[in-house]
C-alpha atoms as a PDB file:
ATOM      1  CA  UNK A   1     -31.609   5.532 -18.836  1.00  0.00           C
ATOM      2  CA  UNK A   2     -33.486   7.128 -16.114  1.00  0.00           C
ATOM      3  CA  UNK A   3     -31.712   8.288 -12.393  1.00  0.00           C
ATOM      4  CA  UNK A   4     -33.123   7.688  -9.160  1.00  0.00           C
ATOM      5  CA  UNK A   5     -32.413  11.183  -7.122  1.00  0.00           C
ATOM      6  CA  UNK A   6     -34.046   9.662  -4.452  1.00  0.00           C
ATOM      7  CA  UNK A   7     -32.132   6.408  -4.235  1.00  0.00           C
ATOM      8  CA  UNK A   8     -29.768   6.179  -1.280  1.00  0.00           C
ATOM      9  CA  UNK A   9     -26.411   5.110  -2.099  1.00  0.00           C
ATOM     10  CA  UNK A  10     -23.219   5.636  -0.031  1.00  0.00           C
ATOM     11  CA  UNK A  11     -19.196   5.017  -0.507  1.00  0.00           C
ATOM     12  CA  UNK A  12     -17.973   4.158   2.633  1.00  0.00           C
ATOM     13  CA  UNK A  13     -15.072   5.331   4.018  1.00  0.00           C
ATOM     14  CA  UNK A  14     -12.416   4.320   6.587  1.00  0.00           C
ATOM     15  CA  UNK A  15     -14.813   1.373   6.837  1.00  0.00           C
ATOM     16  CA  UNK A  16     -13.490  -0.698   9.439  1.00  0.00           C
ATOM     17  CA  UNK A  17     -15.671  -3.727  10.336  1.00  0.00           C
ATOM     18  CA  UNK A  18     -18.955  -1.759   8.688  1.00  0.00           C
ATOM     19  CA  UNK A  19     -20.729  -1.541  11.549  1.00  0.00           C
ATOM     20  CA  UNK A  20     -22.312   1.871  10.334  1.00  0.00           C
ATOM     21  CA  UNK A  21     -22.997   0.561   6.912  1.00  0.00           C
ATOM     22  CA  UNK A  22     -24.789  -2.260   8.193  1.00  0.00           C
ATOM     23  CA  UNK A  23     -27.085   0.577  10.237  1.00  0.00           C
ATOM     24  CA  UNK A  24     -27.260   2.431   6.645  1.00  0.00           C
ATOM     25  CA  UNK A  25     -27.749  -1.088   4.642  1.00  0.00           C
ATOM     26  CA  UNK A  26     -30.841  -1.736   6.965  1.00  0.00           C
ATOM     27  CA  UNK A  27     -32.333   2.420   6.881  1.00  0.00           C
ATOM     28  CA  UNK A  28     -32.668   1.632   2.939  1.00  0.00           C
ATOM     29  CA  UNK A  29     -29.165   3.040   1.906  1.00  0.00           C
ATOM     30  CA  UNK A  30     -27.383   0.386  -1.056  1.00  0.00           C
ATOM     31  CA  UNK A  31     -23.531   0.287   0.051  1.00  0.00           C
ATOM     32  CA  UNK A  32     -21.615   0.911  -3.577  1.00  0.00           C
ATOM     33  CA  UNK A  33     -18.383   0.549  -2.305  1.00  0.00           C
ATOM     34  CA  UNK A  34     -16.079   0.248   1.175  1.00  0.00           C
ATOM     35  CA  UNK A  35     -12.583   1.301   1.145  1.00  0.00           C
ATOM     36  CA  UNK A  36     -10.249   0.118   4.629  1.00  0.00           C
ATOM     37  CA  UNK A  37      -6.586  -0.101   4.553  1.00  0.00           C
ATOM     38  CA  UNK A  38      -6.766  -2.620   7.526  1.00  0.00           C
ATOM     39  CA  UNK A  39      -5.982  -6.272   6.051  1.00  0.00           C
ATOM     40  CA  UNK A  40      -8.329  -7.654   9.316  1.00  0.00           C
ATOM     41  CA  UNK A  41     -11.036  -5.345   9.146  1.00  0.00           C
ATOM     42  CA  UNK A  42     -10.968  -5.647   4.892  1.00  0.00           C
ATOM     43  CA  UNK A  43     -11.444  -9.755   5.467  1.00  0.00           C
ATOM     44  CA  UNK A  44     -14.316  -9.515   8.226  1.00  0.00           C
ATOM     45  CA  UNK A  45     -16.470  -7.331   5.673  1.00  0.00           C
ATOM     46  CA  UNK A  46     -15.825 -10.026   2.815  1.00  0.00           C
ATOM     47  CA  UNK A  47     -17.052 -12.624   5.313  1.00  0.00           C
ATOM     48  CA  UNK A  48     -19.952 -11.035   6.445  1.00  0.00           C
ATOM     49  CA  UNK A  49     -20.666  -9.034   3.432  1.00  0.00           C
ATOM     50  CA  UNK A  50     -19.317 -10.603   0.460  1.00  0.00           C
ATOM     51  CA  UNK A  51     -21.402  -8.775  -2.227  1.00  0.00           C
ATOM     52  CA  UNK A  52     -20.147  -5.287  -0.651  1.00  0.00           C
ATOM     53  CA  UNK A  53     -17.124  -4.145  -3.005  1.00  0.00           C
ATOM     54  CA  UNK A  54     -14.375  -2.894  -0.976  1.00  0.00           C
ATOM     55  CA  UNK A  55     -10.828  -1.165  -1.828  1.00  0.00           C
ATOM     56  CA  UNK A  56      -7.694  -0.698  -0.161  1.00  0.00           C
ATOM     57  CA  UNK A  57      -6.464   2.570  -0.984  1.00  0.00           C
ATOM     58  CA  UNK A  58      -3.301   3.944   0.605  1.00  0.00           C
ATOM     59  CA  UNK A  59      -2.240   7.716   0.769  1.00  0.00           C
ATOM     60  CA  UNK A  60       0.724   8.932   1.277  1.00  0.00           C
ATOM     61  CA  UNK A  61       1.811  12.709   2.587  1.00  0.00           C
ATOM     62  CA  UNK A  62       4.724  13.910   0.237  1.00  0.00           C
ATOM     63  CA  UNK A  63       7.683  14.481   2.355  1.00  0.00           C
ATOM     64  CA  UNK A  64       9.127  17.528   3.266  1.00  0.00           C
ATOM     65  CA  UNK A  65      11.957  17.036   0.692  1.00  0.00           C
ATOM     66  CA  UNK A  66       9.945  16.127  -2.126  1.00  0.00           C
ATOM     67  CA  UNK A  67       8.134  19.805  -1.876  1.00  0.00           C
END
């Protein structure tokens, strides 16, 4: 199996609507995946972009107490 180092390939994230992946899908970059916590935003990039994969990964801070 051979690698393209001079493919363009980006994770995306905090995502939002992908308005700056669609600028990087059209300089030549292939969108591998889109992560967004926002339900809303999440379900306008599966409308307009259903072949982007997206995520919804959540972080959370460890309290104070839990240190």
């Amino acid at each position: 199996m051979s690698v393209d180092l001079k493919a363009k390939t980006l994770i995306s994230l905090f995502t939002g609507a992908g308005g700056l992946d669609i600028g990087l899908a059209k300089a030549g970059f292939d969108v591998r995946l889109c992560v967004e916590v926002d339900c809303d935003a999440r379900g306008t990039i599966l409308r307009n972009h259903p072949r982007w994969p997206i995520a919804c990964l959540l972080y959370t801070s460890p309290s104070p107490r839990d240190s």
